[in-house]
C-alpha atoms as a PDB file:
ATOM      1  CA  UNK A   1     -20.289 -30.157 -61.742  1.00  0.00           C
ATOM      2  CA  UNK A   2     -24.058 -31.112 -62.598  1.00  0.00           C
ATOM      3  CA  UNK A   3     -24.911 -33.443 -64.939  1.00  0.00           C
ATOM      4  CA  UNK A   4     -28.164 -33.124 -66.460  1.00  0.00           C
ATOM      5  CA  UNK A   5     -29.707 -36.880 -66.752  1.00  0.00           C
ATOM      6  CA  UNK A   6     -33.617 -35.742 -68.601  1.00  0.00           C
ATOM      7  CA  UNK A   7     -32.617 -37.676 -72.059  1.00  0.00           C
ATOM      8  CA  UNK A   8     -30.676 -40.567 -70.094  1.00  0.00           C
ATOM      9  CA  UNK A   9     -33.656 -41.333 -68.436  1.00  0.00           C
ATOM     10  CA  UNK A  10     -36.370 -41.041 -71.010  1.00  0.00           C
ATOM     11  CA  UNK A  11     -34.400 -42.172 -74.344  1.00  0.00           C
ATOM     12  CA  UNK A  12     -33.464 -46.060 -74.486  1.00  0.00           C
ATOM     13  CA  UNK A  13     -29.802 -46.693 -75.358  1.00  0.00           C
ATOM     14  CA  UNK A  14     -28.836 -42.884 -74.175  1.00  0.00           C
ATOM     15  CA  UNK A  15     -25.386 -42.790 -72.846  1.00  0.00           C
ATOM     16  CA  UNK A  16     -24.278 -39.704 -72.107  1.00  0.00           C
ATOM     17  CA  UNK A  17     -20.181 -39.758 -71.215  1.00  0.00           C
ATOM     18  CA  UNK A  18     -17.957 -36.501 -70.200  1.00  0.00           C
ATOM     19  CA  UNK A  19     -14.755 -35.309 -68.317  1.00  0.00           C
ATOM     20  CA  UNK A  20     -14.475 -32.272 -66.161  1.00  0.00           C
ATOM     21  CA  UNK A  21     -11.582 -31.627 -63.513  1.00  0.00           C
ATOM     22  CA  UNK A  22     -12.199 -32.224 -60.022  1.00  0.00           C
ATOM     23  CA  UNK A  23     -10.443 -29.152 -58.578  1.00  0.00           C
ATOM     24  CA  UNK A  24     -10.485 -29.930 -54.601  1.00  0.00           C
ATOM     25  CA  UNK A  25      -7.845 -28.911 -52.961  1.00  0.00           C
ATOM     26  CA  UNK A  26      -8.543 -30.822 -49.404  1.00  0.00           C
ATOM     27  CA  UNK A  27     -10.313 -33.883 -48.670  1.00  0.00           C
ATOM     28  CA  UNK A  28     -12.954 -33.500 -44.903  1.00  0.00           C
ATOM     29  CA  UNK A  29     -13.116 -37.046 -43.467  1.00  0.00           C
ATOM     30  CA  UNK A  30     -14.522 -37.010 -39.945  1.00  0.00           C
ATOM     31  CA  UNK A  31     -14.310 -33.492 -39.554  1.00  0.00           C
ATOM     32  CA  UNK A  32     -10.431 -33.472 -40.260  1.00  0.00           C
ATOM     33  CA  UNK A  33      -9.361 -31.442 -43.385  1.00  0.00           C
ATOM     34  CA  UNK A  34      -6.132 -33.638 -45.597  1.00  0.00           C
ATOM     35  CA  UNK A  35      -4.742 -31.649 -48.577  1.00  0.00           C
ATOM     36  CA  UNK A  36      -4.570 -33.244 -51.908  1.00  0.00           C
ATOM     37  CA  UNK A  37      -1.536 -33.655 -53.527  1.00  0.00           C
ATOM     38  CA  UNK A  38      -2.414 -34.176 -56.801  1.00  0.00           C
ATOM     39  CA  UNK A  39      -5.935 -34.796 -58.529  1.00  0.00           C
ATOM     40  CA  UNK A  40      -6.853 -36.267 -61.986  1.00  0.00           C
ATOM     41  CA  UNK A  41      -9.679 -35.202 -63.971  1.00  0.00           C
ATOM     42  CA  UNK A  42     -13.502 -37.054 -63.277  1.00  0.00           C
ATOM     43  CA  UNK A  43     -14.321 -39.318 -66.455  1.00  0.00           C
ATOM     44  CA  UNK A  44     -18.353 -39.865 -65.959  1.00  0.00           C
ATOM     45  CA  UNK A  45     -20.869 -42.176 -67.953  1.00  0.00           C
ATOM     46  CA  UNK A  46     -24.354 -42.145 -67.812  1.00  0.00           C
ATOM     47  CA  UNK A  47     -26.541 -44.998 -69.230  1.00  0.00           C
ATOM     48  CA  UNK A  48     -30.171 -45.784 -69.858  1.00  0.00           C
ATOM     49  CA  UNK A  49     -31.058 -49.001 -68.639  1.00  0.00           C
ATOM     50  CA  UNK A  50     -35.255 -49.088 -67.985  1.00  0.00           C
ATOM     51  CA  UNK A  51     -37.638 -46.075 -68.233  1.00  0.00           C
ATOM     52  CA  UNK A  52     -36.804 -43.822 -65.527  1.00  0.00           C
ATOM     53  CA  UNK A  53     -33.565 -45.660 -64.405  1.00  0.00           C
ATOM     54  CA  UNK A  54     -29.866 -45.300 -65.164  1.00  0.00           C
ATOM     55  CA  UNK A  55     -26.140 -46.233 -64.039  1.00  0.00           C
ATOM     56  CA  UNK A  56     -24.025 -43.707 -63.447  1.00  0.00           C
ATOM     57  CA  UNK A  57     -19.969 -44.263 -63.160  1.00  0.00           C
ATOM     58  CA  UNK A  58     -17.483 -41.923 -62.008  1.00  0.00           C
ATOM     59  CA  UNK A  59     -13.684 -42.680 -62.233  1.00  0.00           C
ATOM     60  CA  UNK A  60     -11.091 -40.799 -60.867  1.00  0.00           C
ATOM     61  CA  UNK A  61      -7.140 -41.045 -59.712  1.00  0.00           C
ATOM     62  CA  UNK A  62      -6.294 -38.744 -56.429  1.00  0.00           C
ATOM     63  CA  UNK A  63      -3.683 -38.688 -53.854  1.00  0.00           C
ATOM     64  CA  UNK A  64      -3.916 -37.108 -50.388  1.00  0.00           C
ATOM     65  CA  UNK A  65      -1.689 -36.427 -47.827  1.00  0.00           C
ATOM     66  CA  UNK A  66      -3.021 -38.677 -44.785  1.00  0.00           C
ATOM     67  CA  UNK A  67      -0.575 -38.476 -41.270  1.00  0.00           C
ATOM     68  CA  UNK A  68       0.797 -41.943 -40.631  1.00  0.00           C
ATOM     69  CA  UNK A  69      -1.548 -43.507 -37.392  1.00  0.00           C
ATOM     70  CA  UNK A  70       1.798 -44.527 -35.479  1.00  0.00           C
ATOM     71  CA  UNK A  71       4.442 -41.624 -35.728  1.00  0.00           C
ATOM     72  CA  UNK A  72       2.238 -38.629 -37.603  1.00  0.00           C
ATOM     73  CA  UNK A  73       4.648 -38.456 -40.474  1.00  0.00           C
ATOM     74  CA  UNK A  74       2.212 -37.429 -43.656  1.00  0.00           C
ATOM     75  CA  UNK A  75       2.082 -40.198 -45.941  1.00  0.00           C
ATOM     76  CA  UNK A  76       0.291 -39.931 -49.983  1.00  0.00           C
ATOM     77  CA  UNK A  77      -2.360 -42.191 -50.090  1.00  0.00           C
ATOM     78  CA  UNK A  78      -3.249 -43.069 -53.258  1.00  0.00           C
ATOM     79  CA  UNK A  79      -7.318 -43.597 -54.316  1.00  0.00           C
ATOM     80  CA  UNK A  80      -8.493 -44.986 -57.573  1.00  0.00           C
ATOM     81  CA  UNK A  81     -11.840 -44.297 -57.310  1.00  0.00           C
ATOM     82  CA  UNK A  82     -14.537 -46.420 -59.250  1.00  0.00           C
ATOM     83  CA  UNK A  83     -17.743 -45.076 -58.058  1.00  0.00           C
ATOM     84  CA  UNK A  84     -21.293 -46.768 -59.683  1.00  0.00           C
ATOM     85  CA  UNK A  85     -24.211 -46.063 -58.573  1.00  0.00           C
ATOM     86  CA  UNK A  86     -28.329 -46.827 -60.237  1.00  0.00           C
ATOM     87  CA  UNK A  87     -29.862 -43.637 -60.245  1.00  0.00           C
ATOM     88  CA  UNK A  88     -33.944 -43.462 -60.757  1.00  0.00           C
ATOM     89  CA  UNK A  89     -36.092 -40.682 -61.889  1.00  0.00           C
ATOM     90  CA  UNK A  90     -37.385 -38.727 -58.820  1.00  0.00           C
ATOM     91  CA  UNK A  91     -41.180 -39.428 -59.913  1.00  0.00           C
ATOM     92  CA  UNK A  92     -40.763 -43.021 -59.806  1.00  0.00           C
ATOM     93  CA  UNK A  93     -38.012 -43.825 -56.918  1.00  0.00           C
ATOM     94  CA  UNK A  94     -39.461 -45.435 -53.871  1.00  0.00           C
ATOM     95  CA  UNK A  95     -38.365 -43.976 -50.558  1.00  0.00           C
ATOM     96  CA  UNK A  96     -35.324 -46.007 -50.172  1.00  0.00           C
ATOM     97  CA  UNK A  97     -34.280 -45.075 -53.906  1.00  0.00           C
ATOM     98  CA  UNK A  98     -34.733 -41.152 -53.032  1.00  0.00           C
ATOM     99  CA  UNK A  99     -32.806 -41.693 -49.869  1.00  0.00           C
ATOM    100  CA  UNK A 100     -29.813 -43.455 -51.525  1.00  0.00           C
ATOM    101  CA  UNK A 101     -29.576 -41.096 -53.854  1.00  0.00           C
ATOM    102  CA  UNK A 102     -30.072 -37.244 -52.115  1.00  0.00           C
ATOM    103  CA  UNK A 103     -26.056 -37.014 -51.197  1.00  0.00           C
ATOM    104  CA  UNK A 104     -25.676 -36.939 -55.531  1.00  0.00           C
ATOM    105  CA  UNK A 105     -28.861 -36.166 -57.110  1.00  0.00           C
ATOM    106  CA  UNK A 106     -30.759 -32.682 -57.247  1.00  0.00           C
ATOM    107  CA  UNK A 107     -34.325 -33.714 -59.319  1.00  0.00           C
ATOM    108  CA  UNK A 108     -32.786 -34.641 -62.792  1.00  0.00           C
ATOM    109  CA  UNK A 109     -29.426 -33.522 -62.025  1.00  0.00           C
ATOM    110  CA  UNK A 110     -26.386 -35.499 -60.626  1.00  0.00           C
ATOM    111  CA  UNK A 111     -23.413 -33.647 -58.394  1.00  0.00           C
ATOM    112  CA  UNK A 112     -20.343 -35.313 -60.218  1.00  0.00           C
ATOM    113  CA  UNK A 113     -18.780 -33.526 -57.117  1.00  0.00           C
ATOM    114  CA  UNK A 114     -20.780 -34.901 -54.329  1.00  0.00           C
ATOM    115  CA  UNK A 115     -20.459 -38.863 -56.078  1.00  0.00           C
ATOM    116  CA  UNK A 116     -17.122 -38.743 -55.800  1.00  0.00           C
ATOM    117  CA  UNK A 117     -16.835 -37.179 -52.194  1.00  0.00           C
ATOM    118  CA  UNK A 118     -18.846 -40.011 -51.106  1.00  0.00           C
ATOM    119  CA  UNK A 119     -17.019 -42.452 -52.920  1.00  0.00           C
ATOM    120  CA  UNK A 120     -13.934 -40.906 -51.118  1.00  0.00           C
ATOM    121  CA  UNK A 121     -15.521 -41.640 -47.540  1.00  0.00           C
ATOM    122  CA  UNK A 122     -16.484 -45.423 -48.848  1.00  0.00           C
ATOM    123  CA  UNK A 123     -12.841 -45.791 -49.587  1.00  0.00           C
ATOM    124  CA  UNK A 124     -10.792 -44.210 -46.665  1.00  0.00           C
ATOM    125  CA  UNK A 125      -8.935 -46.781 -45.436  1.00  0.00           C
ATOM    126  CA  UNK A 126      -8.956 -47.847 -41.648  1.00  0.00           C
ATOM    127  CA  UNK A 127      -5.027 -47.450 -40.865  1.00  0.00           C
ATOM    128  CA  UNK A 128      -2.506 -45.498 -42.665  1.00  0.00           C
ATOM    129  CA  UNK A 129       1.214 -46.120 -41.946  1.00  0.00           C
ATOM    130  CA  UNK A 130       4.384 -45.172 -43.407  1.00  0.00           C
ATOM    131  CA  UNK A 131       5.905 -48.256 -43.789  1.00  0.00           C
ATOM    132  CA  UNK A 132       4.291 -51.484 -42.462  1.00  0.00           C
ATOM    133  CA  UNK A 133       7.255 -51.955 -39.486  1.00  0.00           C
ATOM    134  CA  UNK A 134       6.561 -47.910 -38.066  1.00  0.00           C
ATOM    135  CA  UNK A 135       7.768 -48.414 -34.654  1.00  0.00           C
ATOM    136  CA  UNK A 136       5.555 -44.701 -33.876  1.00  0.00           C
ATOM    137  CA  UNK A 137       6.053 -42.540 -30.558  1.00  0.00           C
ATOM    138  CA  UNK A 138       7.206 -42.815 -27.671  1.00  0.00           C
ATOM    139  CA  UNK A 139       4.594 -42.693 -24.934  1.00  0.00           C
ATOM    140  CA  UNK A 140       6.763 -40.649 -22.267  1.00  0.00           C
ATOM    141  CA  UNK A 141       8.705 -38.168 -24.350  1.00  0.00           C
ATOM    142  CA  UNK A 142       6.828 -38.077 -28.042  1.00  0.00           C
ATOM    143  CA  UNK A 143      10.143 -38.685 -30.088  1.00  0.00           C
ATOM    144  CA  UNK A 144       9.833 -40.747 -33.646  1.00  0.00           C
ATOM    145  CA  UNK A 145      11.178 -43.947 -32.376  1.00  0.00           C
ATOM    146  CA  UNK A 146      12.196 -44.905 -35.871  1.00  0.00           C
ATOM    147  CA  UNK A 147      14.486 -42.150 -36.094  1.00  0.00           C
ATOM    148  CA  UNK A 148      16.186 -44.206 -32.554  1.00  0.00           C
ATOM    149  CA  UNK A 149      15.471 -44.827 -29.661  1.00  0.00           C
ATOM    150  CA  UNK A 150      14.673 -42.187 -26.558  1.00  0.00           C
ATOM    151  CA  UNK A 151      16.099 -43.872 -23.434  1.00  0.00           C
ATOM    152  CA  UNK A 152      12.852 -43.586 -21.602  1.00  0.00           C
ATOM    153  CA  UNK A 153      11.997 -45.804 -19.217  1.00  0.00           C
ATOM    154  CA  UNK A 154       8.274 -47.540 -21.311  1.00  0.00           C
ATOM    155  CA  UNK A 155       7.982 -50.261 -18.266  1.00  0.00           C
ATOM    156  CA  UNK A 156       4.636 -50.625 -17.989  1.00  0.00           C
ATOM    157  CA  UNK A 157       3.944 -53.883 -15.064  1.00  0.00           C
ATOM    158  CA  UNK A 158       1.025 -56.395 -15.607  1.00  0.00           C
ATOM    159  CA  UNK A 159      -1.729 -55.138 -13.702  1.00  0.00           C
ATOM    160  CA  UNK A 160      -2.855 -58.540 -13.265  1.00  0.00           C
ATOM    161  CA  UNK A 161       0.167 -58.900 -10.804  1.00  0.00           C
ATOM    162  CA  UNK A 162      -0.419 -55.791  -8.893  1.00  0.00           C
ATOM    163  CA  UNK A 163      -1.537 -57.761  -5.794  1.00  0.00           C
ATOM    164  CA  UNK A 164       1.638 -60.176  -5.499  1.00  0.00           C
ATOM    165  CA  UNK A 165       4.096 -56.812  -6.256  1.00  0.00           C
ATOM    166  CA  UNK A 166       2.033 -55.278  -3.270  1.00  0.00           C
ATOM    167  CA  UNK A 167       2.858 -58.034  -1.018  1.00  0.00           C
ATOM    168  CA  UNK A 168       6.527 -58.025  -2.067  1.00  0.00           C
ATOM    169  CA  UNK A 169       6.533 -53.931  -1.102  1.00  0.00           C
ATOM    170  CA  UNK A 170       4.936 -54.442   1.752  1.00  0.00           C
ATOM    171  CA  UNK A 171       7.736 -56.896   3.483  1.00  0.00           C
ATOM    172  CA  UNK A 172      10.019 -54.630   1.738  1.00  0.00           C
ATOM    173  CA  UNK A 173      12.616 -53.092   4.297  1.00  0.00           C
ATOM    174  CA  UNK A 174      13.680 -49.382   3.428  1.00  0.00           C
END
């Protein structure tokens, strides 16, 4: 949804607030597509605060379906979004200013849509898990160890002692 911002940035003490839905159903981070489970609706303010400047806020409550990072199982991730951002009149942003703002603003307008995408990358968090003790895979056969354990053999020797177990092998009679 566009947001026209013309008045907010000429008129002192404009505020300009609305709701609209945000209707995505999947989330791209990385180049990985995560459906949404459920999405609120986008409350937006606009305020004047010097000629040719304003703050725009976006909130919004979502929840995704993210794949735990240990065992894969999907997990909803909750995001309360609280995105603010200045946003300056295109004739009188500085080159920084205009590069800050070209994911969200086109001339006068502002992407509600594209805000809150990039508010979504800024708050995708590093690890997902199911529950904090996910015990995850097993290396040799795949199974979810927290269903139980697999019986496969997960030795995995110190490298760092490969030269003594060499030895050992060596004087090792067959």
């Amino acid at each position: 949804m566009l947001v026209n911002l013309t008045d907010v940035f000429t008129s002192d003490g404009k505020v300009i607030e609305t709701t609209c839905p945000y209707e995505a159903t999947t989330v791209i981070h990385e180049g990985v597509s995560y459906p949404v489970k459920e999405c609120g609706t986008v409350s937006f303010r606009a305020s004047h605060t010097a000629q040719g400047k304003a703050l725009a806020e976006a909130r919004l409550r979502m929840a995704v379906l993210i794949p735990c990072d240990r065992c894969l199982r999907e997990v909803e991730y909750a995001f309360d979004l609280h995105a603010v951002r200045p946003v300056v009149r295109p004739e009188f942003a500085n080159a920084e200013e205009l590069d800050e703002q070209a994911a969200f603003m086109e001339g006068y307008e502002l992407n509600i849509d594209s805000l809150i995408e990039d508010e979504i990358v800024m708050s995708w968090p590093m690890k997902v898990l199911c529950r904090p003790d996910c015990k995850g895979l097993c290396p040799v056969c795949g199974k979810d160890l927290n269903a139980g354990a697999c019986g496969c053999d997960t030795f995995v020797p110190d490298p760092r002692m490969a030269a003594i177990a060499d030895v050992f092998h060596e004087n090792k009679e067959v």
